[in-house]
Protein backbone atom coordinates (compact mmCIF):
# COMPACT_ATOMS: atom_id res chain seq x y z
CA UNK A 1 -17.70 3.74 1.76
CA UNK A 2 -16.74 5.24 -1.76
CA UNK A 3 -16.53 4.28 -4.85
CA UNK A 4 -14.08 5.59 -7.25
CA UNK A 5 -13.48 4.27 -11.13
CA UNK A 6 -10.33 5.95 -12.17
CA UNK A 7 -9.03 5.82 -15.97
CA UNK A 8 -5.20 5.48 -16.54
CA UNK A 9 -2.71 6.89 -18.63
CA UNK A 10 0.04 5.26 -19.60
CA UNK A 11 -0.52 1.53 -19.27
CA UNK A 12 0.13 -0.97 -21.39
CA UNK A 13 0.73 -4.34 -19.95
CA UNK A 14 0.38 -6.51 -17.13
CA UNK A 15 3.70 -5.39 -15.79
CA UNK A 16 1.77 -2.10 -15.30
CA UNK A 17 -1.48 -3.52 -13.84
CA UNK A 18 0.95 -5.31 -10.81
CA UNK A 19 2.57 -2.12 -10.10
CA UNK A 20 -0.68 -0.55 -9.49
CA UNK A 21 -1.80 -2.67 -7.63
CA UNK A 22 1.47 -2.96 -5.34
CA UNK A 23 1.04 0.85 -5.00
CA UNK A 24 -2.63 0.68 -4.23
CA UNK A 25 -2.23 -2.24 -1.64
CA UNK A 26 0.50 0.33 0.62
CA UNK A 27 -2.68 2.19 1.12
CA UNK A 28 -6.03 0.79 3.46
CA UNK A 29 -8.56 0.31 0.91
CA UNK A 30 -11.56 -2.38 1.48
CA UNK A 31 -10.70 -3.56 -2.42
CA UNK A 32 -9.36 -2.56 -5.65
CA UNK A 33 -9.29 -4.21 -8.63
CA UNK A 34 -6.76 -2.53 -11.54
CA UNK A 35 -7.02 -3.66 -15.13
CA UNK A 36 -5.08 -2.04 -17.91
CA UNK A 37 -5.88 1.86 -18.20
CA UNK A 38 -8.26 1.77 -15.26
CA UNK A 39 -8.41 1.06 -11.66
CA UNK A 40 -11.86 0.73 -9.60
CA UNK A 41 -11.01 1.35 -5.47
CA UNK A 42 -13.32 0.90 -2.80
CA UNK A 43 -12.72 2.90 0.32
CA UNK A 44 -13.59 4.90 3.42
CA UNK A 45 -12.54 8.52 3.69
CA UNK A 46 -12.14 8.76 6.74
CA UNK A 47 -9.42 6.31 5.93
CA UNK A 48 -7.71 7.00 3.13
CA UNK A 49 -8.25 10.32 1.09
CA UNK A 50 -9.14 10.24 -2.72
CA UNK A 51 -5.12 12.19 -3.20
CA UNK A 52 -3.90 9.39 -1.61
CA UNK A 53 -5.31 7.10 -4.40
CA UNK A 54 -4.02 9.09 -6.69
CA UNK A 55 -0.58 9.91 -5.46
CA UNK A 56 -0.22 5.67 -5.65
CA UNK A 57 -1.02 5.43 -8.60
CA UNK A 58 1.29 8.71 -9.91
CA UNK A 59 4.23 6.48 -7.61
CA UNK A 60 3.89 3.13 -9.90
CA UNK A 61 4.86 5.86 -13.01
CA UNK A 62 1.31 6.80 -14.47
CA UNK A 63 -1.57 9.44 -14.50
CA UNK A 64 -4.86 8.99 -13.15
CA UNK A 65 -7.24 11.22 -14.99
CA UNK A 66 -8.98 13.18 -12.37
């Protein structure tokens, strides 16, 4: 498993913490808990590839800082 504590751009609300997360569930991570400017994922690579994470999060309108 990996951990990975991403900081977000661009959020400002709630609104933007539940699109996040509706992004982030399309994907198979074991959790992932979004708060406002930052998301922390749990997941296996083999699974699901840390672009992947990303790319969700770029889909709900905002910029992970890589």
């Amino acid at each position: 498993m990996e951990n990975l504590d991403i900081k977000i751009e661009g959020m400002n609300c709630n609104h933007c913490v539940k699109a996040v997360q509706i992004e982030l569930e399309k994907l198979e991570l074991n959790s992932s808990k979004v708060e406002i400017g930052k998301a922390v994922v749990e997941f296996d690579s083999n699974l699901v590839k840390k672009e992947d994470i990303y790319s969700a999060i770029e889909e709900a309108g905002f910029t992970p800082v890589k």
